[in-house]
N, C-alpha and C. Protein backbone atom coordinates (compact mmCIF):
# COMPACT_ATOMS: atom_id res chain seq x y z
N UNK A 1 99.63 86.95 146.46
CA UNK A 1 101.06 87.12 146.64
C UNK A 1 101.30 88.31 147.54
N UNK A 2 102.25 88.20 148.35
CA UNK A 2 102.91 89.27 149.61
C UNK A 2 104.18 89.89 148.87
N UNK A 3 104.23 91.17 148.64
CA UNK A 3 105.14 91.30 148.35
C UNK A 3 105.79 92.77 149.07
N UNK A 4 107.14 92.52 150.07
CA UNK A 4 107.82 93.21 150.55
C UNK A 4 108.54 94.68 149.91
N UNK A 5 108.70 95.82 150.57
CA UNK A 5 109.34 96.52 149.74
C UNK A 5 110.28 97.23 151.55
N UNK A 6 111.11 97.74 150.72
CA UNK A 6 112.41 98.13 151.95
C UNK A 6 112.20 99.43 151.19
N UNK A 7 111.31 100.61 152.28
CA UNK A 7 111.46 101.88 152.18
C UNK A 7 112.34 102.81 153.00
N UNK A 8 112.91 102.18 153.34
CA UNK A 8 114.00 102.65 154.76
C UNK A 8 114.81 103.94 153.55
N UNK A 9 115.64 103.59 152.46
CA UNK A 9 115.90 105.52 151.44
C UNK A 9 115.18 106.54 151.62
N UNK A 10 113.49 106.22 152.04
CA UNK A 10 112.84 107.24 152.31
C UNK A 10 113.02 108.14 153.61
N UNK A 11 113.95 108.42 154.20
CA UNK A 11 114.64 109.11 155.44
C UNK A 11 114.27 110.47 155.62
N UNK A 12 114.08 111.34 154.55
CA UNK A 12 114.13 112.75 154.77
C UNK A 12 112.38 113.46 154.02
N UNK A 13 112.67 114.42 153.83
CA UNK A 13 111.75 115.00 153.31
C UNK A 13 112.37 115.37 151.68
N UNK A 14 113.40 115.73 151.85
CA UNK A 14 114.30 115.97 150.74
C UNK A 14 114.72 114.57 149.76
N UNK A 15 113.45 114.50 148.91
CA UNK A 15 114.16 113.08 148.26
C UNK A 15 115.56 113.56 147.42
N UNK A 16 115.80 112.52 147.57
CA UNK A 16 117.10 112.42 146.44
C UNK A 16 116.97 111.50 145.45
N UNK A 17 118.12 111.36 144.02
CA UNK A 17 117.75 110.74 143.30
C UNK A 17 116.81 109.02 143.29
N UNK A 18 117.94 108.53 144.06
CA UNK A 18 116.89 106.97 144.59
C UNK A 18 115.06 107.22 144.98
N UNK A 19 115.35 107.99 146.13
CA UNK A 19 114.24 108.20 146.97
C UNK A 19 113.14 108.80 145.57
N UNK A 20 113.65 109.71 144.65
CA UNK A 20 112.12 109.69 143.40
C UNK A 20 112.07 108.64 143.29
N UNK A 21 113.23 107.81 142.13
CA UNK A 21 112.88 106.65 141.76
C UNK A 21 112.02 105.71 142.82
N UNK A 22 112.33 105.74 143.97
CA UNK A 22 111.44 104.76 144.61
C UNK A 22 110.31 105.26 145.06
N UNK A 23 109.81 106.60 145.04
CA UNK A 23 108.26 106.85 145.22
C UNK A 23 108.36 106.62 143.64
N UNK A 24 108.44 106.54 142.88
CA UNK A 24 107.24 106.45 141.54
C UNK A 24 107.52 105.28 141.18
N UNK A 25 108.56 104.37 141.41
CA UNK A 25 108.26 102.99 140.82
C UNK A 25 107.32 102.44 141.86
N UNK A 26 107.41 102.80 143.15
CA UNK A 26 106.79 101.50 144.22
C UNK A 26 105.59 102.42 143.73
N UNK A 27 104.74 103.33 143.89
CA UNK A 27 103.17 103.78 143.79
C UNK A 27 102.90 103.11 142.48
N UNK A 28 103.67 103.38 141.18
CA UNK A 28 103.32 102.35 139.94
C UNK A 28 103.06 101.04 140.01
N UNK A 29 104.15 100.26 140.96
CA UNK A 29 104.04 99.09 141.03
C UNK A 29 102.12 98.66 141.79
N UNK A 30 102.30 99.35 143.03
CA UNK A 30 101.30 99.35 143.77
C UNK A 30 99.69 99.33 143.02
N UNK A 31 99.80 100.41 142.51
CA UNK A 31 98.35 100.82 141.78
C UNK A 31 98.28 99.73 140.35
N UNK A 32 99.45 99.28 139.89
CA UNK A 32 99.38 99.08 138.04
C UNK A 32 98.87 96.93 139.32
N UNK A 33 98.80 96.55 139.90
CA UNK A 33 98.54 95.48 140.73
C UNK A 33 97.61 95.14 142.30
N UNK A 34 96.62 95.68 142.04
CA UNK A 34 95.75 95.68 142.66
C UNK A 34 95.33 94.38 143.84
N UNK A 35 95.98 93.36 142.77
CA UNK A 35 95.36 92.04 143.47
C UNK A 35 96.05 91.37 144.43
N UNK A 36 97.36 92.62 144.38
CA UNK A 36 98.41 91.92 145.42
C UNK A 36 98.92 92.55 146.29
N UNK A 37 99.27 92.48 147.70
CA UNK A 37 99.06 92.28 149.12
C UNK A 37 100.57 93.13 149.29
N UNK A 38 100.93 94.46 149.43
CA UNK A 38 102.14 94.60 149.37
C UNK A 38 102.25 95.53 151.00
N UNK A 39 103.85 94.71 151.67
CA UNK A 39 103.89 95.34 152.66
C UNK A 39 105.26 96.23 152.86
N UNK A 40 104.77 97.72 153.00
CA UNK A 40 105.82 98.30 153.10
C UNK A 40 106.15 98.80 154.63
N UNK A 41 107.84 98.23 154.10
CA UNK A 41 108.39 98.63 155.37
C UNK A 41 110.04 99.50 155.75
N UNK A 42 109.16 100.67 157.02
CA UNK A 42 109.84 101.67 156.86
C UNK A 42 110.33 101.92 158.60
N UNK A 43 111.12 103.27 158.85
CA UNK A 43 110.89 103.48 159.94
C UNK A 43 110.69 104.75 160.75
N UNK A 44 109.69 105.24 159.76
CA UNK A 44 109.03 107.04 160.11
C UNK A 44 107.51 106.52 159.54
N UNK A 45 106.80 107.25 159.99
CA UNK A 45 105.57 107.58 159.69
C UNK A 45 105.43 108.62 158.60
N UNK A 46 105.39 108.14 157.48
CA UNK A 46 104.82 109.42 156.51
C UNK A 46 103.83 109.72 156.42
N UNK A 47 103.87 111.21 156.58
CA UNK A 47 103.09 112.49 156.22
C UNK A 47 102.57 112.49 154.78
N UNK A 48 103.61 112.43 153.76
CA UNK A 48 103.11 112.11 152.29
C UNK A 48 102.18 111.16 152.31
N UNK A 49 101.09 111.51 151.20
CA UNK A 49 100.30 110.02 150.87
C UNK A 49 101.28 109.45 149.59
N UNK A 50 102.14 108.99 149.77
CA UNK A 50 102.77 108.45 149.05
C UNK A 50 102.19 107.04 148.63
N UNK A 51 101.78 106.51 149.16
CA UNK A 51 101.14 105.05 148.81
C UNK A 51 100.19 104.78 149.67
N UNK A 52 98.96 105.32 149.74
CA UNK A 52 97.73 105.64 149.96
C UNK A 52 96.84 104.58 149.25
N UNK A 53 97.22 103.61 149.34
CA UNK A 53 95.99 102.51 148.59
C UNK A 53 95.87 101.35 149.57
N UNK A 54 94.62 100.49 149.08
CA UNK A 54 94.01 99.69 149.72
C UNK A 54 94.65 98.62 149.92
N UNK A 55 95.99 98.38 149.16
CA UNK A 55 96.05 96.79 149.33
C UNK A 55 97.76 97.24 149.38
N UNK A 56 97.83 98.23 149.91
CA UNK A 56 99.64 98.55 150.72
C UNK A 56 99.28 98.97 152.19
N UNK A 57 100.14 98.46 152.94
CA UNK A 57 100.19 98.16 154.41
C UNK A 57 101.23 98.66 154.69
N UNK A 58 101.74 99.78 155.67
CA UNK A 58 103.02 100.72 156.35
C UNK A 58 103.22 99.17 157.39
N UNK A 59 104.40 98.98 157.77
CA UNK A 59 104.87 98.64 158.49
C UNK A 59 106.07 99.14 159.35
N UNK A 60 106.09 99.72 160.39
CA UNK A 60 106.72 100.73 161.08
C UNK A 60 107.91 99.24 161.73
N UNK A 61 108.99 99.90 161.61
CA UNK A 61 110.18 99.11 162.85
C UNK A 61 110.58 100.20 163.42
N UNK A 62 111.36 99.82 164.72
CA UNK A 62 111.57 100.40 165.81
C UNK A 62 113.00 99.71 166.42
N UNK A 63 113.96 100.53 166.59
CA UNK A 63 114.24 102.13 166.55
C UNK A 63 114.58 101.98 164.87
N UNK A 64 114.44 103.59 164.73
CA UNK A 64 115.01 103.42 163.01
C UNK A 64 116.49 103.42 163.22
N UNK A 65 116.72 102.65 162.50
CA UNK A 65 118.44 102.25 162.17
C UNK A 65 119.85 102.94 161.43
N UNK A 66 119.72 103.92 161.59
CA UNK A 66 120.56 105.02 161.10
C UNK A 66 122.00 104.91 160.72
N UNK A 67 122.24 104.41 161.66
CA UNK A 67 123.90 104.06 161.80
C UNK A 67 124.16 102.69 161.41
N UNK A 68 124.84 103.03 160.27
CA UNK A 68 125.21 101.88 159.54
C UNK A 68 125.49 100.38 160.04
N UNK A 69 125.77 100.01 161.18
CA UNK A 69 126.11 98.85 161.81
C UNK A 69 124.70 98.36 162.79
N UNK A 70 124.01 99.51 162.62
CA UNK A 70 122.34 99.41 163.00
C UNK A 70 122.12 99.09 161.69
N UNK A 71 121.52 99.11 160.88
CA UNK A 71 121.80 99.02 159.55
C UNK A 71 121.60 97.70 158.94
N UNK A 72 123.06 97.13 159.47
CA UNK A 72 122.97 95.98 159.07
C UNK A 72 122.13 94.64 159.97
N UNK A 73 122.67 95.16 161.01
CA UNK A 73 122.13 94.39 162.36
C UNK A 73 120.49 94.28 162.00
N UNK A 74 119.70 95.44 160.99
CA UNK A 74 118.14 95.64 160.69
C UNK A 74 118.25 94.17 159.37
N UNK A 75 119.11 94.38 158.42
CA UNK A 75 119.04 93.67 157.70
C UNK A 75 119.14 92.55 157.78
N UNK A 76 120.27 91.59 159.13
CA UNK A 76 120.72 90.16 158.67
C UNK A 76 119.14 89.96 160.23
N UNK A 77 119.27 90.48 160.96
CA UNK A 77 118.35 90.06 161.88
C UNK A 77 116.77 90.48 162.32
N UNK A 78 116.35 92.20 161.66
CA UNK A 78 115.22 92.29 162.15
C UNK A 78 114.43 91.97 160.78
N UNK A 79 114.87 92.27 160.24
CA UNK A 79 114.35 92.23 158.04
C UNK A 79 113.83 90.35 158.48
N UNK A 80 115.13 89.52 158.23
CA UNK A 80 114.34 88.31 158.11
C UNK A 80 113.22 87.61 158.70
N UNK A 81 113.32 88.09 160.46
CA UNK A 81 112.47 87.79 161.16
C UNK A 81 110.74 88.19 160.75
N UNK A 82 111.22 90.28 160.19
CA UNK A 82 110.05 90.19 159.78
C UNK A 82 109.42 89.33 158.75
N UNK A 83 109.78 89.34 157.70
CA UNK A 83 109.89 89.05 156.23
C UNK A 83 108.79 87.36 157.03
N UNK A 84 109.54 86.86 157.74
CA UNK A 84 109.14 85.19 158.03
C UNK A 84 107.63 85.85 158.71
N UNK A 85 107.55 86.36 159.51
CA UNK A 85 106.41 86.72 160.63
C UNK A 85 105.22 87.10 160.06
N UNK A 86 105.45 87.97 158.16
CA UNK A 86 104.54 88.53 157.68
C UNK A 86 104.55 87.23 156.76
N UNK A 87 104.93 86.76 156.33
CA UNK A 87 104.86 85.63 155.29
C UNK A 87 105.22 86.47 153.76
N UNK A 88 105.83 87.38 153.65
CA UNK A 88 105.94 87.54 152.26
C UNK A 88 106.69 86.91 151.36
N UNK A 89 106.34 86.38 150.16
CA UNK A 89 106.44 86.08 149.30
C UNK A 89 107.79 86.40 148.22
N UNK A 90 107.95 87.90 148.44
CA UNK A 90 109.09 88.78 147.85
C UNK A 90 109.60 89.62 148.25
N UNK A 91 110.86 89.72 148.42
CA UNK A 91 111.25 91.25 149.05
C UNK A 91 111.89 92.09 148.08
N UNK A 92 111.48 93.59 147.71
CA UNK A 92 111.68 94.16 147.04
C UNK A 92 112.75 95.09 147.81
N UNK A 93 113.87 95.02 147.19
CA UNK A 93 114.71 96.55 147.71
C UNK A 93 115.13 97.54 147.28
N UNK A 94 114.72 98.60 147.15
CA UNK A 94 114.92 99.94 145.85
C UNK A 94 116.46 100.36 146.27
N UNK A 95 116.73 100.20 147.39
CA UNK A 95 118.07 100.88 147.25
C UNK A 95 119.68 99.21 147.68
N UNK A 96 119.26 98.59 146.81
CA UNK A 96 120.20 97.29 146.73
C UNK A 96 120.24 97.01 147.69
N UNK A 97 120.51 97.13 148.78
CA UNK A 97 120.70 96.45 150.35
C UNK A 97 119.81 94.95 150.72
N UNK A 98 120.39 93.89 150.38
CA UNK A 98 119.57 92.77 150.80
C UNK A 98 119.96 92.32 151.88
N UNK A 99 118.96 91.18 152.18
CA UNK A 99 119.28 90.29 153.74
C UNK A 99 120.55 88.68 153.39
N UNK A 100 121.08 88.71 153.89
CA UNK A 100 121.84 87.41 153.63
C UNK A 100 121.09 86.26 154.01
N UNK A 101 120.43 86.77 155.56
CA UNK A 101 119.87 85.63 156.46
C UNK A 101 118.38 84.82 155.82
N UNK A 102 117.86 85.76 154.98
CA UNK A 102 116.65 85.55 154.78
C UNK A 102 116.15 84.32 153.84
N UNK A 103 115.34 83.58 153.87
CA UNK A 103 115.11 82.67 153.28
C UNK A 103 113.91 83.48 151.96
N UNK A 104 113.75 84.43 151.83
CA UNK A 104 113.17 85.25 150.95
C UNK A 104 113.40 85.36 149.88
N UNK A 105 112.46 84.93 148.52
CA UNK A 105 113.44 85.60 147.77
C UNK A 105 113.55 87.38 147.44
N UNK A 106 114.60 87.84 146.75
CA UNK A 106 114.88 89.29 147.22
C UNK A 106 115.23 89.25 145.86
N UNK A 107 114.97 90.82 145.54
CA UNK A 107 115.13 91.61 143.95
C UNK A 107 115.74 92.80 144.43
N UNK A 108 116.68 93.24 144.27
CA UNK A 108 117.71 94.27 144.80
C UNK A 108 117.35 95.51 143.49
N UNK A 109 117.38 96.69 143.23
CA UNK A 109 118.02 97.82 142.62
C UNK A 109 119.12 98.42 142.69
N UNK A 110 120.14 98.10 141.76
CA UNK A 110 121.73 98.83 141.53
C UNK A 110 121.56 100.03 140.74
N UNK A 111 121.66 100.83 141.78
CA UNK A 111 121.79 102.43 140.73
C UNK A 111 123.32 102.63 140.54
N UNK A 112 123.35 103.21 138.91
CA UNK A 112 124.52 103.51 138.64
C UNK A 112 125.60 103.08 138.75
N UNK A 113 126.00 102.09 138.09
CA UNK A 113 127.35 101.36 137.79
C UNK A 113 128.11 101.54 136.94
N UNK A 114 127.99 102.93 136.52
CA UNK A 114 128.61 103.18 135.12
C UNK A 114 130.20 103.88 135.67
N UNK A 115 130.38 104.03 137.07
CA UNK A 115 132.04 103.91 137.53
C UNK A 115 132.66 102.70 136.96
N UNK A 116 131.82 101.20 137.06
CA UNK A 116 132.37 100.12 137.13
C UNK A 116 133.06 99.85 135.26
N UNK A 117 131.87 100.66 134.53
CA UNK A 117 132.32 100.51 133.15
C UNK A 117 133.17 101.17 132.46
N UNK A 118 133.20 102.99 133.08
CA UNK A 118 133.83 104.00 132.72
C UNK A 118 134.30 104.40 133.47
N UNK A 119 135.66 103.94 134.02
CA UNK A 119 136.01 104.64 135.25
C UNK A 119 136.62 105.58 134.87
N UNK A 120 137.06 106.23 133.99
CA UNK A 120 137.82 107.43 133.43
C UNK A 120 136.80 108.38 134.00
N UNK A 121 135.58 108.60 133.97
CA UNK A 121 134.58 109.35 134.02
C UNK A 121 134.26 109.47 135.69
């Protein structure tokens, strides 16, 4: 199994809340599954060995997409193309942002919806 992950939250050096959550779930995921083929894709070269194992693959895009309407333009058109080109299986997205276009299936992460329940708060 191929399974996609959208590291594009990883932007800075300065993680923020998402950006932990997504170095320690994706290295968990990575290491606790050995037998499966995971391609991550970003658009910096990390310095961190953040996911330093044998059976995760960096996949660099070009230019990185910063500006939100770049952004999307990455998501409905360069995301699916890749997604088809690598053959993966799943696309994982830690920070909710999916592809519409993609014939993939996709598992999104919603952080914090507790505006939607408690909006007093």
């Amino acid at each position: 199994m191929k399974i996609a992950i959208n590291l594009w939250i990883l932007r800075n050096k300065n993680l923020d809340g998402i950006g932990i959550y997504t170095v320690n779930v994706v290295t968990r995921i990575i290491k606790n599954n050995p037998e499966t083929e995971f391609i991550l894709i970003c658009d910096k070269n990390f310095t961190e060995p953040f996911f330093n194992f044998p059976n995760a693959e960096i996949h660099k895009v070009f230019p990185p997409f910063r500006h939100p309407v770049l952004y999307m333009y990455y998501l409905e058109f360069v995301l699916p193309a890749l997604l088809k080109k690598l053959k993966a299986d799943v696309f994982f997205s830690p920070d909710g942002f999916l592809s519409l276009r993609s014939n993939c299936k996709q598992i999104p992460v919603i952080h914090d919806i507790n505006f939607v329940h408690f909006p007093q708060f």
